[in-house]
C-alpha atoms as a PDB file:
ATOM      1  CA  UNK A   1     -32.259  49.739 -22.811  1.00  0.00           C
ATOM      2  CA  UNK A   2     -31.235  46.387 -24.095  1.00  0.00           C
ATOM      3  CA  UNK A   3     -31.749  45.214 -27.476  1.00  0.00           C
ATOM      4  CA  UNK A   4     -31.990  41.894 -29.120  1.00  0.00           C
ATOM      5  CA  UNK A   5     -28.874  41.219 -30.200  1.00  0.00           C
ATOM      6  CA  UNK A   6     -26.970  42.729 -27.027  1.00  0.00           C
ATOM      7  CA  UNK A   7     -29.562  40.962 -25.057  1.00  0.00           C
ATOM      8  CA  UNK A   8     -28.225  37.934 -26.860  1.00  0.00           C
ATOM      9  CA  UNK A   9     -24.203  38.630 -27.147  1.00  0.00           C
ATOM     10  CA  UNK A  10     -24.805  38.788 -22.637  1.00  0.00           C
ATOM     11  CA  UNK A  11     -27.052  35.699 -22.598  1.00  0.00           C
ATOM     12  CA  UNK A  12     -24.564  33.516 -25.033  1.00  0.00           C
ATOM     13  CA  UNK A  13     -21.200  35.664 -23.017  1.00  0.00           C
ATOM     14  CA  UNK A  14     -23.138  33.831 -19.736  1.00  0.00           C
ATOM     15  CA  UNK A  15     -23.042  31.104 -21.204  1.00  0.00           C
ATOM     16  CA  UNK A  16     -19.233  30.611 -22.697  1.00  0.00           C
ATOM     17  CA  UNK A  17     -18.159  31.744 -19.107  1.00  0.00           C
ATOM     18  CA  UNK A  18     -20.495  29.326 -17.251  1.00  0.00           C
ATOM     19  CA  UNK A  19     -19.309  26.449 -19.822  1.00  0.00           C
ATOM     20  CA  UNK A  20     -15.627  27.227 -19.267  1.00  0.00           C
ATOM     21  CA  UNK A  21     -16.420  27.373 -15.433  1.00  0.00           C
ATOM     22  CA  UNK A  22     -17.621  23.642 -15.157  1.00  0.00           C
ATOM     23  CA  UNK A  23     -14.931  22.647 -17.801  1.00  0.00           C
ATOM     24  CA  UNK A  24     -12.067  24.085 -15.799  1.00  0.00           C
ATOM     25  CA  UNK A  25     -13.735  22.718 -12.725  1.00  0.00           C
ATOM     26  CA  UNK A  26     -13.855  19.351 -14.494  1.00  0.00           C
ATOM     27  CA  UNK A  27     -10.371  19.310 -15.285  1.00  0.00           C
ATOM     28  CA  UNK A  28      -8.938  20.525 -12.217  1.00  0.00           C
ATOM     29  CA  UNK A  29     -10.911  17.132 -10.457  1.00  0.00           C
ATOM     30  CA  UNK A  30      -9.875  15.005 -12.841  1.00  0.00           C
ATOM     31  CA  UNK A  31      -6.318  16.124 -12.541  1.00  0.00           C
ATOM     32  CA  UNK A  32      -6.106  15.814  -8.840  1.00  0.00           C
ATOM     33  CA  UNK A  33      -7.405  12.405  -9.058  1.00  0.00           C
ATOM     34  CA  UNK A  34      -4.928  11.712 -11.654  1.00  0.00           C
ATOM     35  CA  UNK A  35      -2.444  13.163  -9.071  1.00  0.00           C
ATOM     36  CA  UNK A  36      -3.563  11.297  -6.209  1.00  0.00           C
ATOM     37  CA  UNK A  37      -3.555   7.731  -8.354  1.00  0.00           C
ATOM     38  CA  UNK A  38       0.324   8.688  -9.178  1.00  0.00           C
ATOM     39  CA  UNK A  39       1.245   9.814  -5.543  1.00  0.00           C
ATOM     40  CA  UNK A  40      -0.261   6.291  -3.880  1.00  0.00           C
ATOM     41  CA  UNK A  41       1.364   4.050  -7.188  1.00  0.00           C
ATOM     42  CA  UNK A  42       4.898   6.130  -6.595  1.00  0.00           C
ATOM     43  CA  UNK A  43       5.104   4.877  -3.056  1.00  0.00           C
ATOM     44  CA  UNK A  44       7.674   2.166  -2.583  1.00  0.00           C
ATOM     45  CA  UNK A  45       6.399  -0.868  -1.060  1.00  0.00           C
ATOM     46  CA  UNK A  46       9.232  -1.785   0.686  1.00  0.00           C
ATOM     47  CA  UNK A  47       9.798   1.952   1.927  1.00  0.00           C
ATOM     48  CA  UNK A  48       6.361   1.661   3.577  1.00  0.00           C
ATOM     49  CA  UNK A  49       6.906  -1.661   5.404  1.00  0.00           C
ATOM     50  CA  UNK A  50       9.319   0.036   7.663  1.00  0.00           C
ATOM     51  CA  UNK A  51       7.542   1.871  10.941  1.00  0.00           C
ATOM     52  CA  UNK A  52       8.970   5.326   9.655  1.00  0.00           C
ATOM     53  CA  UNK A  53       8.343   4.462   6.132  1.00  0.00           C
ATOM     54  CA  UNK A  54       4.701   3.885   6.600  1.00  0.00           C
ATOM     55  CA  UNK A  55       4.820   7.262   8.459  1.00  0.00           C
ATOM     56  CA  UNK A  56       5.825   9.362   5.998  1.00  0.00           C
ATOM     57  CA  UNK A  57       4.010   7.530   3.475  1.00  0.00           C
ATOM     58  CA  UNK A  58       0.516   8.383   5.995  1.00  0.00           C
ATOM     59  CA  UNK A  59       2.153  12.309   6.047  1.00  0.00           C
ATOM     60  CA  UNK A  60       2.282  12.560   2.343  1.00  0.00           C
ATOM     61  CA  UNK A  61      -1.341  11.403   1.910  1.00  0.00           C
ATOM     62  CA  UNK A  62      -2.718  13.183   4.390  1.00  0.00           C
ATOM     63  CA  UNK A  63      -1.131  16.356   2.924  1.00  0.00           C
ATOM     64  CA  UNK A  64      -2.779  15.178  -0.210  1.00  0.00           C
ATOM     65  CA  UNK A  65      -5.940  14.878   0.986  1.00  0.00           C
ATOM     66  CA  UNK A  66      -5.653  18.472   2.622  1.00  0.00           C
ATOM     67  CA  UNK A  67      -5.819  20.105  -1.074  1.00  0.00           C
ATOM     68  CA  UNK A  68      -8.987  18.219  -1.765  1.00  0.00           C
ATOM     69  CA  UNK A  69     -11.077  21.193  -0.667  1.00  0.00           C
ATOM     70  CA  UNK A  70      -9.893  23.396  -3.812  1.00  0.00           C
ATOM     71  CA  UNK A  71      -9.720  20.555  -6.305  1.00  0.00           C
ATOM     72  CA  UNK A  72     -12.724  18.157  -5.876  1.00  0.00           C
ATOM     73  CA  UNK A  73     -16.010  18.671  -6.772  1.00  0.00           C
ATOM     74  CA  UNK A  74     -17.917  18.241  -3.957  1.00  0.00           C
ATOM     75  CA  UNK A  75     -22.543  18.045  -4.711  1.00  0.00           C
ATOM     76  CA  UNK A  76     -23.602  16.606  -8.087  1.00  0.00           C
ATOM     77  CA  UNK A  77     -27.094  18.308  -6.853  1.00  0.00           C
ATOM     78  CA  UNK A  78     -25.501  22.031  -6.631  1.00  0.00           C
ATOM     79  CA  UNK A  79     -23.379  21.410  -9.577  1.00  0.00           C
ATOM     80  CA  UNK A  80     -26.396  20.434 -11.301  1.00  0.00           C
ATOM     81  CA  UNK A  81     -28.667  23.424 -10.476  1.00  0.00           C
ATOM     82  CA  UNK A  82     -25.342  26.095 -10.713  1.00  0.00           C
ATOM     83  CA  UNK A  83     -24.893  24.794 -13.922  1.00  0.00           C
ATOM     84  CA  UNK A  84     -28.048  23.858 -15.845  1.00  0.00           C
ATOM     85  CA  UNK A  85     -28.321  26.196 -18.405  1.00  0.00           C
ATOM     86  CA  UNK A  86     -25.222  24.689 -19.645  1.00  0.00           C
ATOM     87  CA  UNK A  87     -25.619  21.178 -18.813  1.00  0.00           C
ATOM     88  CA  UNK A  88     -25.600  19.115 -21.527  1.00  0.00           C
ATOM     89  CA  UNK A  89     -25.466  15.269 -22.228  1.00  0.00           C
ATOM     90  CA  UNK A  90     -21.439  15.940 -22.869  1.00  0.00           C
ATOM     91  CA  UNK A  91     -20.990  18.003 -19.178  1.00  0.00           C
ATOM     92  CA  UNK A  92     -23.383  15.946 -17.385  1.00  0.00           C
ATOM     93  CA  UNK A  93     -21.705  12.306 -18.696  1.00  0.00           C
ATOM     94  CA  UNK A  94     -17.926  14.379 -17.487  1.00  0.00           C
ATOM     95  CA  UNK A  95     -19.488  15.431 -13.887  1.00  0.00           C
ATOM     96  CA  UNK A  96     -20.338  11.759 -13.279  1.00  0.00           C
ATOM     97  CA  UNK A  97     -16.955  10.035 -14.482  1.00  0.00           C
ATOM     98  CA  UNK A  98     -15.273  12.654 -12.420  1.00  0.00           C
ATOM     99  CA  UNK A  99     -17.250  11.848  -9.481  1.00  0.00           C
ATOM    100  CA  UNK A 100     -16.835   8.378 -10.191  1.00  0.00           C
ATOM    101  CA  UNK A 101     -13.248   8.729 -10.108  1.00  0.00           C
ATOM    102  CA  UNK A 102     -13.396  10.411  -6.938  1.00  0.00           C
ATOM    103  CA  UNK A 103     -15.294   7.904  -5.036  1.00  0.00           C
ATOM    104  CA  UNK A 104     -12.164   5.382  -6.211  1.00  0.00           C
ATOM    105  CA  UNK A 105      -9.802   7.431  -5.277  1.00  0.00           C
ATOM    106  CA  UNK A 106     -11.207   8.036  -1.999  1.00  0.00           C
ATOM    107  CA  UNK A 107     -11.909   4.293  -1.068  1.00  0.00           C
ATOM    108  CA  UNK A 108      -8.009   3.838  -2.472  1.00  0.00           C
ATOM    109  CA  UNK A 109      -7.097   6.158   0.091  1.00  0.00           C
ATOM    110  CA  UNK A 110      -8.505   4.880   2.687  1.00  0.00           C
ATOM    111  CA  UNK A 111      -7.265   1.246   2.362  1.00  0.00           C
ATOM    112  CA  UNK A 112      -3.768   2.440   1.865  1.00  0.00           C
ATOM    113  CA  UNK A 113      -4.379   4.978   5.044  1.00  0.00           C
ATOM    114  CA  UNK A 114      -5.481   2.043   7.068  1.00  0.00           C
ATOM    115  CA  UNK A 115      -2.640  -0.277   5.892  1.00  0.00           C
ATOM    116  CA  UNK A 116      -0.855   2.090   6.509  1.00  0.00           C
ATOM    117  CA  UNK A 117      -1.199   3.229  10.360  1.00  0.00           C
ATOM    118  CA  UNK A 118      -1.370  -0.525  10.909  1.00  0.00           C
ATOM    119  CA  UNK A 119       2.331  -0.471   9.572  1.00  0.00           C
ATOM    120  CA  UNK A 120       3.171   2.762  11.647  1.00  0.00           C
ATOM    121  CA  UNK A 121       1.885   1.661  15.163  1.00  0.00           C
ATOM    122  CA  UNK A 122       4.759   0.527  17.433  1.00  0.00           C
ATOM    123  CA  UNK A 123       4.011  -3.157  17.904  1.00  0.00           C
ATOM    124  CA  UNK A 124       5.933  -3.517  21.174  1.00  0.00           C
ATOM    125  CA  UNK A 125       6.384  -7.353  21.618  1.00  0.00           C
ATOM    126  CA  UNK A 126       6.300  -8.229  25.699  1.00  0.00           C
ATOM    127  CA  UNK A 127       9.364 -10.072  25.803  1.00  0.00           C
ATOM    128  CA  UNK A 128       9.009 -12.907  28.717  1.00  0.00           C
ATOM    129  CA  UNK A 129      11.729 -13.975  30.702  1.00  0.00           C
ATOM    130  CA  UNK A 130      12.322 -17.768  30.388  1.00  0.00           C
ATOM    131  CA  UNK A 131      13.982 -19.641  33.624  1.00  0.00           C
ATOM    132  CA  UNK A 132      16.717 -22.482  32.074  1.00  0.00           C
ATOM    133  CA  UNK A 133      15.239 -25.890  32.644  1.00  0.00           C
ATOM    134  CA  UNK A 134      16.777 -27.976  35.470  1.00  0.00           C
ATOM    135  CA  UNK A 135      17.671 -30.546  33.238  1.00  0.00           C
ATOM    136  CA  UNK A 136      20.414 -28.506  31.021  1.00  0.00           C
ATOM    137  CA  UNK A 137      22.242 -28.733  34.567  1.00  0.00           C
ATOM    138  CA  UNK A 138      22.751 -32.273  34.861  1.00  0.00           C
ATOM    139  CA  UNK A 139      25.795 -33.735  33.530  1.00  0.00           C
ATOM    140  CA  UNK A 140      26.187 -37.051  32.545  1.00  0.00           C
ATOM    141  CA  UNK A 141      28.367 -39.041  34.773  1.00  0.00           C
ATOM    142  CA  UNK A 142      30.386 -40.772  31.331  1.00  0.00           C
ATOM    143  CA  UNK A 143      31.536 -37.587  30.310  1.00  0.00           C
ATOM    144  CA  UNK A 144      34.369 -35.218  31.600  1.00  0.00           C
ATOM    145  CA  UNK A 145      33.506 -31.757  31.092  1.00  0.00           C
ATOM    146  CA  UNK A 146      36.310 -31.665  28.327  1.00  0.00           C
ATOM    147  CA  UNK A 147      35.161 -34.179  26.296  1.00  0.00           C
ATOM    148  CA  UNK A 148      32.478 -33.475  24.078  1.00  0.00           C
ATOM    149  CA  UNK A 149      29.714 -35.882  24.506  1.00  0.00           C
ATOM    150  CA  UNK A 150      28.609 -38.695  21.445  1.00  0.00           C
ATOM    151  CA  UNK A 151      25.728 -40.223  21.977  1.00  0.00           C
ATOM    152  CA  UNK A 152      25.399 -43.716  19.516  1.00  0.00           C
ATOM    153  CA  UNK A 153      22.850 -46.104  18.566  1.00  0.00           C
ATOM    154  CA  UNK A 154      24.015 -49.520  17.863  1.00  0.00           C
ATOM    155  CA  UNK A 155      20.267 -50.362  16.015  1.00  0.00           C
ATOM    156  CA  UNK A 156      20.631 -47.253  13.518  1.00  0.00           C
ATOM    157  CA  UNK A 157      23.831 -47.696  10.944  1.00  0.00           C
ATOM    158  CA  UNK A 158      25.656 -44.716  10.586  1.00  0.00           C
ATOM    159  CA  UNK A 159      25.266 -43.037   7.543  1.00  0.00           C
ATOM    160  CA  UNK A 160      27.916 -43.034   5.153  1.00  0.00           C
ATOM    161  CA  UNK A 161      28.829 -40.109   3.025  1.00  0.00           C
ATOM    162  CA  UNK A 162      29.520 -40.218  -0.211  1.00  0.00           C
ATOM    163  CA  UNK A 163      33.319 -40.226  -0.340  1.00  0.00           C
ATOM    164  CA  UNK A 164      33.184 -42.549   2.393  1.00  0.00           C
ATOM    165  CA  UNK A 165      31.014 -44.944   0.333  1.00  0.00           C
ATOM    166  CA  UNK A 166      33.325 -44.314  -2.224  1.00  0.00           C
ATOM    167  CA  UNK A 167      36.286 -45.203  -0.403  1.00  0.00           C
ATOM    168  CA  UNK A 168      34.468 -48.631   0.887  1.00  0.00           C
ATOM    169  CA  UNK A 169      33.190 -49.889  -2.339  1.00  0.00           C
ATOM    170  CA  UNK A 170      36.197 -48.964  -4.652  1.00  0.00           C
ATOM    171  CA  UNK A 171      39.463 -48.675  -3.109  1.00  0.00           C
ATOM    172  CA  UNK A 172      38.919 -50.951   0.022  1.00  0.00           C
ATOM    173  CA  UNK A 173      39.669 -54.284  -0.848  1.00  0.00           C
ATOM    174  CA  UNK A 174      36.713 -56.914   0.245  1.00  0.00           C
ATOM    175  CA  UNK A 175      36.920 -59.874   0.803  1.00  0.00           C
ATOM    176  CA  UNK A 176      35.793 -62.420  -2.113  1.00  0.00           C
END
């Protein structure tokens, strides 16, 4: 037979254990998103532009995600019924930030997942085989082939550099 105050000591032990149940749930979702925020901000950039960069970098998330199942939280709804006789303003304000922050990271994840296997497929690039035009044949008929050939355009004048401006305007002697 239970009496009031042992009735009482059960009902409020219930309660600490529930409380600490949802607070250590809390915490352990938070933390893993926490985790997951410094795994995808520790990845090199220029690690992951190479094809077996962006592989492991798509391995190491996907391993990540894999411990989701024992860290997230996964129905506001059941957590919300398991948990209402302990529910307060305080819990219920915690449960949606973590959730919250698990809908970022999960979007976060995905963009970086899809960047990602875009960076890891094998672009093979057709490489086309390109006949020599006829023209690089021809030789021209002033040339030998030992000579190196100078093409000139009387209408353009040559362009001078600057130590042979130099030379022309200073130590040259015009004629006055």
């Amino acid at each position: 037979k239970l009496t009031f105050p042992s009735y009482l000591s059960l009902s409020l032990s219930l309660s600490l254990s529930l409380s600490l149940s949802l607070s250590l749930s809390l915490s352990q979702a938070a933390k893993w998103c926490g985790d997951g925020l410094y795994l995808l901000a520790s990845q090199p950039v220029d690690k992951c532009q190479s094809h077996e960069g962006a592989e492991s970098a798509l391995q190491d998330i996907e391993r990540y995600l894999d411990t989701a199942g024992q860290n997230k939280l996964t129905d506001p709804s059941a957590i919300y019924s398991d948990y209402e006789t302990v529910l307060n303003q305080d819990f219920r304000d915690q449960v949606e930030k973590v959730f919250q922050k698990q809908v970022l990271m999960q979007e976060m994840f995905e963009k970086r997942m899809v960047s990602l296997k875009k960076l890891a497929a094998k672009q093979t690039r057709p490489v086309q085989p390109v006949a020599p035009r006829p023209e690089a044949f021809i030789k021209s008929p002033l040339s030998s082939p030992g000579e190196p050939r100078h093409i000139t355009c009387p209408e353009v004048p040559p362009v001078l550099t600057y130590h042979q401006h130099f030379v022309l305007t200073n130590i040259v002697p015009t004629q006055s």
